[in-house]
Protein backbone atom coordinates (compact mmCIF):
# COMPACT_ATOMS: atom_id res chain seq x y z
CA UNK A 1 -27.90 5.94 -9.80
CA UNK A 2 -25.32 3.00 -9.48
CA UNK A 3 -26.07 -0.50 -8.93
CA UNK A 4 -28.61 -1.10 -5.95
CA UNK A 5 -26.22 -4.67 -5.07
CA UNK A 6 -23.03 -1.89 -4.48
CA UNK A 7 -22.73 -0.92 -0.60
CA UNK A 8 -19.93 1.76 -1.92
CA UNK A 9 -22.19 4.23 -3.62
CA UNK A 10 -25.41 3.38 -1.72
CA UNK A 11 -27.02 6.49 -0.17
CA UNK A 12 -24.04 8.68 -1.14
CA UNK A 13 -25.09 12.54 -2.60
CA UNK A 14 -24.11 14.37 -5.98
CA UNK A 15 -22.29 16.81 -3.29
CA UNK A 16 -19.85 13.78 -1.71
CA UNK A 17 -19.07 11.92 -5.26
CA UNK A 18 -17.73 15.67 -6.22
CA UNK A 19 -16.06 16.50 -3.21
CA UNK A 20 -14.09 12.52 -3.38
CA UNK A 21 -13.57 13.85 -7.29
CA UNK A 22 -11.74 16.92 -5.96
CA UNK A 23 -9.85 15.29 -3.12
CA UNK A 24 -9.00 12.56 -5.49
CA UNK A 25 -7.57 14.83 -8.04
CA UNK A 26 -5.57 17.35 -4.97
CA UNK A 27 -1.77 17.14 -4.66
CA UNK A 28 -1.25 15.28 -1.75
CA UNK A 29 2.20 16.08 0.21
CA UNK A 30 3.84 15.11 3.80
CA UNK A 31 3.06 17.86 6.09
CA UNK A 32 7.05 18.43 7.29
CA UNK A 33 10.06 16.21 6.58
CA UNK A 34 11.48 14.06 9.24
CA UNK A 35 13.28 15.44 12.28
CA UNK A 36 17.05 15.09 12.80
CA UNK A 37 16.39 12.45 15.96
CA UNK A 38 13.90 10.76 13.18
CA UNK A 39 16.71 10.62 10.58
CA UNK A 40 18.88 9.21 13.00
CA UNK A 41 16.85 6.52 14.30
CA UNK A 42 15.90 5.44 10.43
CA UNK A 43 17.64 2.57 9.36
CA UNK A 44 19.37 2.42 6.58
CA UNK A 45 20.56 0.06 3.78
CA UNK A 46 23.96 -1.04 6.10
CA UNK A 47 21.83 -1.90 9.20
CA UNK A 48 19.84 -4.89 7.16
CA UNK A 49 20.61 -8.65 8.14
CA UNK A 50 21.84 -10.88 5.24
CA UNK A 51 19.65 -13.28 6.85
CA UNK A 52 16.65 -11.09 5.96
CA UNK A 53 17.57 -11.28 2.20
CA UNK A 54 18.62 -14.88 2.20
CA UNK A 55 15.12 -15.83 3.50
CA UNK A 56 13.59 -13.12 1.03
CA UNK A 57 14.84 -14.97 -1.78
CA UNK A 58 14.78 -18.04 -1.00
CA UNK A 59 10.69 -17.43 -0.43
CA UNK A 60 10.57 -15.85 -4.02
CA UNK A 61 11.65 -19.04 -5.31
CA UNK A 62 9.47 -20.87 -3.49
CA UNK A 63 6.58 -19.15 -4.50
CA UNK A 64 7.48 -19.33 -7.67
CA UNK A 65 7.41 -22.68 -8.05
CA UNK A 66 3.99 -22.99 -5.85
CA UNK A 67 1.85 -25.65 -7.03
CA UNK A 68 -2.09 -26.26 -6.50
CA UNK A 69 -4.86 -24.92 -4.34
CA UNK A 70 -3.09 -21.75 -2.88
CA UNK A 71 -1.88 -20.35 -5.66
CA UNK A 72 -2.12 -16.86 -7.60
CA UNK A 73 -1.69 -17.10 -11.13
């Protein structure tokens, strides 16, 4: 049995670790592709805002340079 102190395997069967092994190991696959109105509607590369990739960047360089409490090594 797994560790007692572990809520993610407490109380679980032989039965359900096997069946998550055999889900976890199925080909998974979208169910249908998208509808022409869907396609439409999708945006697309053109329809971005150079604004939106300005402020993308400029936030990458921020965090980059992030100093102290906050930040992810």
């Amino acid at each position: 049995m797994g560790d007692p102190k572990r809520s993610d395997d407490a109380g679980l069967t032989e039965a359900t670790r096997e069946e998550e092994r055999r889900e976890a190991a199925a080909t998974h696959a979208a169910d249908r592709g998208p509808t022409p109105e869907e396609e439409r509607e999708a945006p697309g590369r053109d329809d971005l805002d150079p604004s939106v990739a300005e402020s993308y960047e400029e936030m990458t360089e921020r965090g980059v340079a992030e100093q102290g409490e906050g930040r992810i090594p």
